[in-house]
C-alpha atoms as a PDB file:
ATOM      1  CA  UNK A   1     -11.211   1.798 -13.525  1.00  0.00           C
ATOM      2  CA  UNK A   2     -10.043  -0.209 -10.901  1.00  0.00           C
ATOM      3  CA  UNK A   3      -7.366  -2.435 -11.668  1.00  0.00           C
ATOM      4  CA  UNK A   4      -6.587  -5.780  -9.984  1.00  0.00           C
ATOM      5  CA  UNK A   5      -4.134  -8.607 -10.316  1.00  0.00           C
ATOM      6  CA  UNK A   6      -5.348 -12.371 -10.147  1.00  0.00           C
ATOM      7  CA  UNK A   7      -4.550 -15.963  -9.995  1.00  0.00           C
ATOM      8  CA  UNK A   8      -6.965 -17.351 -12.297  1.00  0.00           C
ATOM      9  CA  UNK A   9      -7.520 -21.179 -13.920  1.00  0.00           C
ATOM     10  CA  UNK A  10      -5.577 -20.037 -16.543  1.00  0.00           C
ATOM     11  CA  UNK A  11      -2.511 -18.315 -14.571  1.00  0.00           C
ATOM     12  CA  UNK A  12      -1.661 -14.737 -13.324  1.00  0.00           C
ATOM     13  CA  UNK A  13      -3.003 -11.693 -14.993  1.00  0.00           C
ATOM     14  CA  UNK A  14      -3.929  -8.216 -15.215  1.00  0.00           C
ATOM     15  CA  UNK A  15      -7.583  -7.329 -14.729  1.00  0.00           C
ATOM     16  CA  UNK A  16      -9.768  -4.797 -14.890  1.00  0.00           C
ATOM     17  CA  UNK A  17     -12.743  -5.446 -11.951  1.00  0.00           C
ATOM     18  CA  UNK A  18     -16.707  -4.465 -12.766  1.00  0.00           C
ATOM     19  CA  UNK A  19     -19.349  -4.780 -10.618  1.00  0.00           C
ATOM     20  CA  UNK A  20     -19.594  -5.534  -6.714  1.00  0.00           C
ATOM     21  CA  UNK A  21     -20.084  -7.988  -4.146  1.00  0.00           C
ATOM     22  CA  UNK A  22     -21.136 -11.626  -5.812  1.00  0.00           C
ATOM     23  CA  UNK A  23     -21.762 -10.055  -9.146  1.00  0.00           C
ATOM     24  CA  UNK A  24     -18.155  -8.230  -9.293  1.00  0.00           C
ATOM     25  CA  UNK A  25     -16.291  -9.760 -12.873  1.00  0.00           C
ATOM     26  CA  UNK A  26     -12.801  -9.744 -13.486  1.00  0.00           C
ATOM     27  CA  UNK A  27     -12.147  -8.787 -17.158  1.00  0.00           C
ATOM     28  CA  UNK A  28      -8.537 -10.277 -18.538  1.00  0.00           C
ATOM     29  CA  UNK A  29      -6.108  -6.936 -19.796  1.00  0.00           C
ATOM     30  CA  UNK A  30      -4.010  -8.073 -22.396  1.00  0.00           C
ATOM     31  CA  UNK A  31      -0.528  -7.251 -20.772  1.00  0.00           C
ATOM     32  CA  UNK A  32      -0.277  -4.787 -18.615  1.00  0.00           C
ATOM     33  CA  UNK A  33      -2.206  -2.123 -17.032  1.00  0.00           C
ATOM     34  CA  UNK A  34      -0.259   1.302 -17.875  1.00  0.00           C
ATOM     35  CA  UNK A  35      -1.603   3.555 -20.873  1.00  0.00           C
ATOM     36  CA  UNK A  36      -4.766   2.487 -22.975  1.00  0.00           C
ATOM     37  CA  UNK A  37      -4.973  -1.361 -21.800  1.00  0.00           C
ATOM     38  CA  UNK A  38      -6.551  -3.640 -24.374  1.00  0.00           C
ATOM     39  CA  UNK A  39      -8.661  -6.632 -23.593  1.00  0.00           C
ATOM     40  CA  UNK A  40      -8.479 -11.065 -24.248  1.00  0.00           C
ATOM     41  CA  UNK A  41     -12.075 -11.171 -24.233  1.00  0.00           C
ATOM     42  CA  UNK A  42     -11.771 -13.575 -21.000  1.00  0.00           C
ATOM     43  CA  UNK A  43     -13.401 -12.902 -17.764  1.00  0.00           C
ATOM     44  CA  UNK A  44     -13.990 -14.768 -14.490  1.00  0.00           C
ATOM     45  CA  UNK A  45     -16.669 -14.251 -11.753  1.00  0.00           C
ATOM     46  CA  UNK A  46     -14.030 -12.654  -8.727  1.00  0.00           C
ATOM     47  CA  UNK A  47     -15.337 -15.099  -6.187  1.00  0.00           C
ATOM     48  CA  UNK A  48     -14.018 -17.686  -8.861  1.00  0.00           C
ATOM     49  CA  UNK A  49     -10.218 -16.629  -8.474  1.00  0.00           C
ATOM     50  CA  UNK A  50      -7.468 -15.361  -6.638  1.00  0.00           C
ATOM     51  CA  UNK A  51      -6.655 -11.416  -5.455  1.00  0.00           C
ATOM     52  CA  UNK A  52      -3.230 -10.962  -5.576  1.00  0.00           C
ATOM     53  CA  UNK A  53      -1.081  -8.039  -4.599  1.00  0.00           C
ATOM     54  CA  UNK A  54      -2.075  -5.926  -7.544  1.00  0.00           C
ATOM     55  CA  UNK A  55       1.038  -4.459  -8.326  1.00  0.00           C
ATOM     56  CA  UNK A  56       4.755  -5.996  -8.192  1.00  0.00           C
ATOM     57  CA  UNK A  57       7.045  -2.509  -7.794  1.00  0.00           C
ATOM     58  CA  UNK A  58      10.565  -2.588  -8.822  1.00  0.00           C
ATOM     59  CA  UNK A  59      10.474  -0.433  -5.520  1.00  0.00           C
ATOM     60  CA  UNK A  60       8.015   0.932  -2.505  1.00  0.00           C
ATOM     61  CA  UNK A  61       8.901   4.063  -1.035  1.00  0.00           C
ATOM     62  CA  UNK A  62       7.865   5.321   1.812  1.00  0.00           C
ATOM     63  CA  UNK A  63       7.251   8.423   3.858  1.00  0.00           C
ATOM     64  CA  UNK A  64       7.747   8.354   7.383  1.00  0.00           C
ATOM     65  CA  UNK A  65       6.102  10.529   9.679  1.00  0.00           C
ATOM     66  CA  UNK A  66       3.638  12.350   7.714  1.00  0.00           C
ATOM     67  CA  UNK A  67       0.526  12.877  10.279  1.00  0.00           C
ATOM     68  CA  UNK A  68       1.783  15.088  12.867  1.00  0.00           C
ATOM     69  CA  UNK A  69      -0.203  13.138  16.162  1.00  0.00           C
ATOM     70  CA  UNK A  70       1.948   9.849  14.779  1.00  0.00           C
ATOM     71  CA  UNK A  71       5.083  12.588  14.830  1.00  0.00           C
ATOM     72  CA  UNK A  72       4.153  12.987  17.877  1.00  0.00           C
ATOM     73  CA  UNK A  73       2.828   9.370  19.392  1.00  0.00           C
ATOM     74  CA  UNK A  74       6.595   8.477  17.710  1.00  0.00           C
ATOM     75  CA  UNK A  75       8.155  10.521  20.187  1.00  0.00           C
ATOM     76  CA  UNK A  76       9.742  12.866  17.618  1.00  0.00           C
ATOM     77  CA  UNK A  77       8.576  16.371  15.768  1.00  0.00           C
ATOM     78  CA  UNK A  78       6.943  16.382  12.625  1.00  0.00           C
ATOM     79  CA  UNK A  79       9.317  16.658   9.907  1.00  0.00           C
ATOM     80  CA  UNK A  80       9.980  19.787   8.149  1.00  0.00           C
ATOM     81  CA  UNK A  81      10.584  18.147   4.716  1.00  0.00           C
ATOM     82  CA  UNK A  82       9.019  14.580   3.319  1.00  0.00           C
ATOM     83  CA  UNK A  83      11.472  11.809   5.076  1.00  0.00           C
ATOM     84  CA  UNK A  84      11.991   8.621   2.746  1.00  0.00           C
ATOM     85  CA  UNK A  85      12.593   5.336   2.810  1.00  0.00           C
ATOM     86  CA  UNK A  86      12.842   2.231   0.398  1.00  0.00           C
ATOM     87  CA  UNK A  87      10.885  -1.373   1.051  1.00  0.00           C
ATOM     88  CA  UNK A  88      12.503  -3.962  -0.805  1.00  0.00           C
ATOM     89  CA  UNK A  89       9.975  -5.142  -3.284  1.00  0.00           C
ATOM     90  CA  UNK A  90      10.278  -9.325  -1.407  1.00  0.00           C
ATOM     91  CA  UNK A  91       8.017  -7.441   1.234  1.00  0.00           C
ATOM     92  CA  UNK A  92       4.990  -7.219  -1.044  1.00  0.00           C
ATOM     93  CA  UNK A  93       2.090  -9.777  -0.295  1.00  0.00           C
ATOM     94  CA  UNK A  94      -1.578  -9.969  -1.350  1.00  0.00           C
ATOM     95  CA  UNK A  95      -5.030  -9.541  -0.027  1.00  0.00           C
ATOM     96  CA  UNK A  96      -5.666 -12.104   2.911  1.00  0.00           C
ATOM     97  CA  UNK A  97      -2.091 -13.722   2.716  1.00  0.00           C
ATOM     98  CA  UNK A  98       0.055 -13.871   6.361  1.00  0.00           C
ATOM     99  CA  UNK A  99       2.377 -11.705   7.478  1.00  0.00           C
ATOM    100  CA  UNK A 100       4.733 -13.544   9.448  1.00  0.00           C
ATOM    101  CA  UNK A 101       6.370 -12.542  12.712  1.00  0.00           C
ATOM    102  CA  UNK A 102       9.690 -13.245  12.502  1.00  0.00           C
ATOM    103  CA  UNK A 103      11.299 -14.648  15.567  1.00  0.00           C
ATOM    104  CA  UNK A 104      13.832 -12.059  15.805  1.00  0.00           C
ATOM    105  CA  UNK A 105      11.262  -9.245  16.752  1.00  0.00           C
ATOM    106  CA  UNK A 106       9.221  -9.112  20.072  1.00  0.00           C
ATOM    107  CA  UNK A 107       7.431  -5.905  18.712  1.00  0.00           C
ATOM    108  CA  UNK A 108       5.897  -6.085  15.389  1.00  0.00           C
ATOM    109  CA  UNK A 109       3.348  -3.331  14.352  1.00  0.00           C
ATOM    110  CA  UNK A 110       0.653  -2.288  11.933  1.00  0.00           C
ATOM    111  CA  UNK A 111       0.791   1.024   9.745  1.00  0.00           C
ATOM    112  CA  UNK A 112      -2.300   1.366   7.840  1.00  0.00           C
ATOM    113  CA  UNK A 113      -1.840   3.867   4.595  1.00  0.00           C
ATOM    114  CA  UNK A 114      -2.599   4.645   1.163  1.00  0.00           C
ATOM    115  CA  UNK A 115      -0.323   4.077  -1.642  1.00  0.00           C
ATOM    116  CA  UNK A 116       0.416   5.640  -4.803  1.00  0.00           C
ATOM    117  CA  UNK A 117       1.061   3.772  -7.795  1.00  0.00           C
ATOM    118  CA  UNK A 118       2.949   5.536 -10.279  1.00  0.00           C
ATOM    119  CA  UNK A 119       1.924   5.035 -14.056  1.00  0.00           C
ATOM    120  CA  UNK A 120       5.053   6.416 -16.136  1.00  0.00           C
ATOM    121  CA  UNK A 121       8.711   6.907 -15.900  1.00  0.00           C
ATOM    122  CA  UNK A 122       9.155  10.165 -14.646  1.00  0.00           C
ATOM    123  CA  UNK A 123      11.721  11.954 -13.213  1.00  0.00           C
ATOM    124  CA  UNK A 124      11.905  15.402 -11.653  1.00  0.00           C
ATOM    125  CA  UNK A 125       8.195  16.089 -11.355  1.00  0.00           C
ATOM    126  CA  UNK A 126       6.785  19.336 -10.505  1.00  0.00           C
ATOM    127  CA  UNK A 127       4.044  19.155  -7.779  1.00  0.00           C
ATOM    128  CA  UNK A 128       1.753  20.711 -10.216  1.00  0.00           C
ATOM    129  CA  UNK A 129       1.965  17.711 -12.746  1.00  0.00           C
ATOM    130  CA  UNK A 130       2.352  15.138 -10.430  1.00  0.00           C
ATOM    131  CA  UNK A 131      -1.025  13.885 -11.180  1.00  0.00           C
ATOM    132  CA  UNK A 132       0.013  13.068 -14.331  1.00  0.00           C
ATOM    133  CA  UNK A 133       2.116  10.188 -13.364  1.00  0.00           C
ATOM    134  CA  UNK A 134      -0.314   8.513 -11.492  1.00  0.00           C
ATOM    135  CA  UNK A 135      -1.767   5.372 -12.305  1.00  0.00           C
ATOM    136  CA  UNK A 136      -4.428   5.465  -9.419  1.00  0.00           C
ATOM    137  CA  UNK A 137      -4.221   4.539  -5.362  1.00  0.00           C
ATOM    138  CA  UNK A 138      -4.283   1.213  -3.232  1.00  0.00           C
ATOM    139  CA  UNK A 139      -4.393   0.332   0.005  1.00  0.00           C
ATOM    140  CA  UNK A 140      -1.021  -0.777   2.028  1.00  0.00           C
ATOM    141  CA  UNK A 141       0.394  -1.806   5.594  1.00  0.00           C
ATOM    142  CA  UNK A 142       3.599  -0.101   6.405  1.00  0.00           C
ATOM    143  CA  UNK A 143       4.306  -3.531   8.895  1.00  0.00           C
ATOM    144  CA  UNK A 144       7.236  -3.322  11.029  1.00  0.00           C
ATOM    145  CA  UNK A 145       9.439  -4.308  13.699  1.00  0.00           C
ATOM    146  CA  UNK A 146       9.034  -1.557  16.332  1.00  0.00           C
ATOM    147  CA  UNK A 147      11.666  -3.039  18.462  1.00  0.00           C
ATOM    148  CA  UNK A 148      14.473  -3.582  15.646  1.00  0.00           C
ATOM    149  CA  UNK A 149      13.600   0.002  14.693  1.00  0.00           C
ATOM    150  CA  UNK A 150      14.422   1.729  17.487  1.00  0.00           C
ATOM    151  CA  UNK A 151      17.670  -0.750  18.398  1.00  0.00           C
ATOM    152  CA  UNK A 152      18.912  -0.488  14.547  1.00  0.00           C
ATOM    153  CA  UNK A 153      18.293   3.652  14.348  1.00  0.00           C
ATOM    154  CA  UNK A 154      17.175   3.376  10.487  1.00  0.00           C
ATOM    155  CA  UNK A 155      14.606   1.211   9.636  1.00  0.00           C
ATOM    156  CA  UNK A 156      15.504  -0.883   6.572  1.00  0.00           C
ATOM    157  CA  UNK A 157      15.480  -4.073   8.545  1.00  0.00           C
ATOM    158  CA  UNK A 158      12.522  -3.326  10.516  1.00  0.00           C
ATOM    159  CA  UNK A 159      10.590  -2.380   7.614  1.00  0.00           C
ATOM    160  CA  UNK A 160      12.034  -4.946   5.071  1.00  0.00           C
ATOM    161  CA  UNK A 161      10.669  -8.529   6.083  1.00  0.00           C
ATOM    162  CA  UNK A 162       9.027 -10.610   3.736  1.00  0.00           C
ATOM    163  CA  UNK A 163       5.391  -9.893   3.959  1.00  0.00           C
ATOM    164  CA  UNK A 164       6.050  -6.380   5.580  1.00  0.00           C
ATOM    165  CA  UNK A 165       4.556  -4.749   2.482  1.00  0.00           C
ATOM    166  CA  UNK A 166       0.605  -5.836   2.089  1.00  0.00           C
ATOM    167  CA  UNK A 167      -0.792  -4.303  -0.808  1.00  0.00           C
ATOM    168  CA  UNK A 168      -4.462  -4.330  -2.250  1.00  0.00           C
ATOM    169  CA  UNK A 169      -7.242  -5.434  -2.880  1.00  0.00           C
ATOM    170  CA  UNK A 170      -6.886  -3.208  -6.263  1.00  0.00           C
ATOM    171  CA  UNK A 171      -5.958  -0.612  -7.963  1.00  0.00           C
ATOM    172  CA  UNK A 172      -8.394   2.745  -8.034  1.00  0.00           C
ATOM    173  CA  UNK A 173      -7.451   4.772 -11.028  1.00  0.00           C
ATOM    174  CA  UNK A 174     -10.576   7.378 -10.970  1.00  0.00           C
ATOM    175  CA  UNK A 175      -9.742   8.799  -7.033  1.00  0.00           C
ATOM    176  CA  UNK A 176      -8.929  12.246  -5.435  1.00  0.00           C
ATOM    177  CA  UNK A 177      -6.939  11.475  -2.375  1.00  0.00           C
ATOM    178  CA  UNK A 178      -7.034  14.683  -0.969  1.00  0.00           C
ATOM    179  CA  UNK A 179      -9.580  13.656   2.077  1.00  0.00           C
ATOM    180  CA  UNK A 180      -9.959   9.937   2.258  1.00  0.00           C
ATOM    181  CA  UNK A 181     -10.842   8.755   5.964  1.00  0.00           C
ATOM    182  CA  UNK A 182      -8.591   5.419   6.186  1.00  0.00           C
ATOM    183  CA  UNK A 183      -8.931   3.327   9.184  1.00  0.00           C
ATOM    184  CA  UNK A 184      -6.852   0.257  10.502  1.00  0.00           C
ATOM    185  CA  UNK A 185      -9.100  -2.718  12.583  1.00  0.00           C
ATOM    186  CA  UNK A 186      -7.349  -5.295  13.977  1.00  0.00           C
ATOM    187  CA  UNK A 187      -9.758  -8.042  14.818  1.00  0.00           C
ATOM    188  CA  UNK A 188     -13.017  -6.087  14.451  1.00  0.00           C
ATOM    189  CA  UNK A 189     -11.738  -3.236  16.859  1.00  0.00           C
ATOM    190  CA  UNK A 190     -10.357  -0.091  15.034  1.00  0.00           C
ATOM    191  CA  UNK A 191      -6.977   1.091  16.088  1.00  0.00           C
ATOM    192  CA  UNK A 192      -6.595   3.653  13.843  1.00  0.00           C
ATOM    193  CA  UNK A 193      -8.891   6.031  12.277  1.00  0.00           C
ATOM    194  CA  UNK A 194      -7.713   9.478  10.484  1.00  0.00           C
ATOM    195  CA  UNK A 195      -8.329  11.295   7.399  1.00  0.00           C
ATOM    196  CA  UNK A 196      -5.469  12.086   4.542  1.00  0.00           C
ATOM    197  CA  UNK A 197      -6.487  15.819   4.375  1.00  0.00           C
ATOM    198  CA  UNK A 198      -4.062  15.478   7.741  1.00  0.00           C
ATOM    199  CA  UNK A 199      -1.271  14.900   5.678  1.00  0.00           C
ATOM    200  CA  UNK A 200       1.785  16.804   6.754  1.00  0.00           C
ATOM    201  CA  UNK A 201       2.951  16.242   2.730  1.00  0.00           C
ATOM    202  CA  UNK A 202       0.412  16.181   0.208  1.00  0.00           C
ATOM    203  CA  UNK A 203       0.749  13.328  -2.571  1.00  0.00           C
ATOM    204  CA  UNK A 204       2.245  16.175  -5.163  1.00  0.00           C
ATOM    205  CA  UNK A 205       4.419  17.297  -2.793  1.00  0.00           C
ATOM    206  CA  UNK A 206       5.945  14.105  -2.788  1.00  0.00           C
ATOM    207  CA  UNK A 207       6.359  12.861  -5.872  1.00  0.00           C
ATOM    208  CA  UNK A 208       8.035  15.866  -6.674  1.00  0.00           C
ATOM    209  CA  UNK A 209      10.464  15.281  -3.666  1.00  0.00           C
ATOM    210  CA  UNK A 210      10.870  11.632  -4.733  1.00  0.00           C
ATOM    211  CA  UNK A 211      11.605  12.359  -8.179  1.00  0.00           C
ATOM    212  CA  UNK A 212      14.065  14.792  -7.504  1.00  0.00           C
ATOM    213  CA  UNK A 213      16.220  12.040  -5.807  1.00  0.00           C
ATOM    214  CA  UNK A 214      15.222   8.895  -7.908  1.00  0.00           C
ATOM    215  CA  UNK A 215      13.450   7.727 -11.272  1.00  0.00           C
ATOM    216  CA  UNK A 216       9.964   6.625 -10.983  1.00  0.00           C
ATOM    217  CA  UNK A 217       8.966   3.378 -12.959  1.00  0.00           C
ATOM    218  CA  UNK A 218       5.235   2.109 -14.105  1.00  0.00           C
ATOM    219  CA  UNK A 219       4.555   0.213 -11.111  1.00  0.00           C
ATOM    220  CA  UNK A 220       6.278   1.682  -8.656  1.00  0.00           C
ATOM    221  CA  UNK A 221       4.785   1.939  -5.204  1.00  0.00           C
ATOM    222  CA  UNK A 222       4.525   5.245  -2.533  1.00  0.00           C
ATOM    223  CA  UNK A 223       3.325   4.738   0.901  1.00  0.00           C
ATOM    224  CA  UNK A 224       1.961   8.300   2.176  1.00  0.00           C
ATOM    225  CA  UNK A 225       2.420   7.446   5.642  1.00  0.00           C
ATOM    226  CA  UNK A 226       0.324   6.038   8.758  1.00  0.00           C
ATOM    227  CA  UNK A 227      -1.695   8.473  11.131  1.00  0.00           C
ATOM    228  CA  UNK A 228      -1.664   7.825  15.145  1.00  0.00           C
ATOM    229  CA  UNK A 229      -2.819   4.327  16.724  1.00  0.00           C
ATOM    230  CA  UNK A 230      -0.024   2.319  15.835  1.00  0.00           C
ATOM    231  CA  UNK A 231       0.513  -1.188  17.820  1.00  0.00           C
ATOM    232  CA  UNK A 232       1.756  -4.364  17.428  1.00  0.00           C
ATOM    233  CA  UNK A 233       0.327  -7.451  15.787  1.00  0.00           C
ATOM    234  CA  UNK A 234      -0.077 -11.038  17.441  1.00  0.00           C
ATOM    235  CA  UNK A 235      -0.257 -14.478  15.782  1.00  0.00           C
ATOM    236  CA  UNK A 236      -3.590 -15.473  15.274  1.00  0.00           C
ATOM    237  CA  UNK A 237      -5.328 -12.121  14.599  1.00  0.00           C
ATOM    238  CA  UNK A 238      -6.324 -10.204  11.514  1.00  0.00           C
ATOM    239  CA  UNK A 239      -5.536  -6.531  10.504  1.00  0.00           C
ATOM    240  CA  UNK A 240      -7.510  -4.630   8.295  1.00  0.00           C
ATOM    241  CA  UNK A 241      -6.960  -1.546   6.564  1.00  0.00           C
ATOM    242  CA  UNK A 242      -9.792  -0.006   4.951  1.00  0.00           C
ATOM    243  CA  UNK A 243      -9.459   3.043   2.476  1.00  0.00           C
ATOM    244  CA  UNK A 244     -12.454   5.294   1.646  1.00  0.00           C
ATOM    245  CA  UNK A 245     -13.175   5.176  -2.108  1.00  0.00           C
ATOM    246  CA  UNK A 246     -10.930   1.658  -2.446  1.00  0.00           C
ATOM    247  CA  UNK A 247     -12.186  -0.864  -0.269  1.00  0.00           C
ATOM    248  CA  UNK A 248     -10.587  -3.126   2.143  1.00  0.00           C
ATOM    249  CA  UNK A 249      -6.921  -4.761   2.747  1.00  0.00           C
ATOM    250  CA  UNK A 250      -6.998  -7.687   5.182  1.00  0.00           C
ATOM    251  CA  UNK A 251      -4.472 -10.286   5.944  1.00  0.00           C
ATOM    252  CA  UNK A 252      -3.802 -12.688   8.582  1.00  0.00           C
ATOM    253  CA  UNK A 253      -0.928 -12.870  11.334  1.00  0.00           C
ATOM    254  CA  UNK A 254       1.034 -15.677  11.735  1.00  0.00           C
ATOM    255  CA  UNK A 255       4.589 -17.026  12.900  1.00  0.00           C
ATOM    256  CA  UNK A 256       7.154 -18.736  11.052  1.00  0.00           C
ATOM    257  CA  UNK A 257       7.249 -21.851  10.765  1.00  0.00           C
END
C-alpha cells in the first residue's frame, strides 16, 4: 500500500494512493494509517489536492555516517557502532515546500536518504523482528548547516531548522530496502548516487540499537543515513531525492524572508 497524507477540499487526511501518473486516486483512511485502516468511501483525483509530508513523528532519528565513502568524504572513520541523533519534529516539511536558508549559515547542505517509519510502539527490538515494527519506507533530506556543524561539534542546531527535515511523497508499506539505488539531483544534475546494500548498519540493526535507548511510537521517523556527494544548497534551486521502489522527494530552496 502506499500511504500518503493530503490537503484536500475537505481538510487534511490520511490516504491510501492507487494508480499512477494522471490517473493516480487518493482514497480517504478513516483515521489513521497504523494496523488494518478502514475507509470514508471519499476519494480525490491526486492532481486535485495537496501532498503533504506524509507522516508527522513525535520524533526523527537519525544515523550519521552510515556509508563508509561519506565516513570518509566527512573527514572521519566509519563508525564502529550506529551513531544517533534526534531532529526535532518543527523540521518536517512536505513534497515541493521550501527549505529556507537561514541567515545564520553560509553552508547549508543536502543529505538525500531513506527513512523508516515505524508502525507500533516497540521497545527493545531484536534485529530479527525488527521488520515487524515497520510501517513501510519514505523518502527524506537529512538538510543541514555544514558550517554550524563543524563550529557547534554536535549537530542539533545544524540539523534542527525548520524545514531541515523533507519527508515524502508517501509512504511504501510493501518494500525490501535491502538494495535500493537512491540518488540526490539538484537542479537536473545528480550529486549523489549510491545504493543502500552500502549500508554500514542495516535497517534491523538499527532499530534494535534505537530501541535499546528509546521507545518507538506509530509514526516515528528513522533516517538511515546519506551516501557520498554531499554539498550545499543555493536559493533558487531545487533538490531532489529520488528512492528506487518510492518515487521522488523534491522541494525548492529559498531564503527567509
Amino acid at each position: 500500500m502506499r500511504l500518503g497524507r493530503v490537503a484536500s477540499p475537505d481538510g487534511v487526511a490520511f490516504v491510501s494512493i492507487e494508480g499512477d501518473g494522471s490517473d493516480a486516486v487518493a482514497k480517504e483512511i478513516a483515521e489513521h494509517p497504523f494496523g488494518s485502516p478502514t475507509f470514508t468511501g471519499r476519494s480525490w483525483p491526486l492532481a486535485d489536492i495537496r501532498l503533504l509530508a506524509p507522516i508527522l513523528a513525535s520524533k526523527v532519528i537519525c544515523i550519521g555516517k552510515n556509508y563508509a565513502a561519506h565516513a570518509a568524504e566527512m573527514g572521519g572513520e566509519a563508525p564502529v557502532d550506529p551513531v544517533i541523533f534526534i531532529k526535532p519534529n518543527t523540521s518536517i516539511i512536505g513534497p515541493n515546500a521550501s527549505i529556507i536558508l537561514p541567515p545564520s549559515s553560509s553552508q547549508v547542505d543536502y543529505e538525500g536518504e531513506l527513512a523508516v517509519v515505524i508502525g507500533r510502539p516497540c521497545k527493545d527490538v531484536v534485529a530479527a523482528k525488527a521488520s515487524e515494527v515497520i510501517l513501510g519506507y519514505t523518502i527524506a533530506n537529512d538538510v543541514t548547516a555544514r558550517d554550524q556543524q563543524r563550529h557547534d561539534g554536535q549537530w542539533t542546531r545544524a540539523k534542527g531548522y525548520d524545514t531541515f527535515c523533507p519527508l515524502g511523497p508517501w509512504i511504501e508499506t510493501a518494500l525490501d530496502p535491502s538494495d535500493l539505488e537512491i540518488t540526490t539531483e539538484v537542479d537536473g544534475e545528480v550529486r549523489q548516487r549510491s545504493r543502500t546494500s552500502l549500508f554500514l548498519h542495516d535497517i534491523p540493526k538499527i532499530i534494535e540499537w534505537i530501541s535499546s535507548v528509546m521507545t518507538l511510537l506509530p509514526g516515528d521517523v528513522i533516517l538511515t543515513g546519506t551516501p557520498e556527494g554531499v554539498g550545499p544548497l543555493q536559493a533558487g534551486q531545487n533538490v531532489s531525492v529520488t528512492v528506487e521502489g518510492i518515487g521522488t522527494l523534491t522541494n525548492p530552496v529559498a531564503t527567509k524572508r
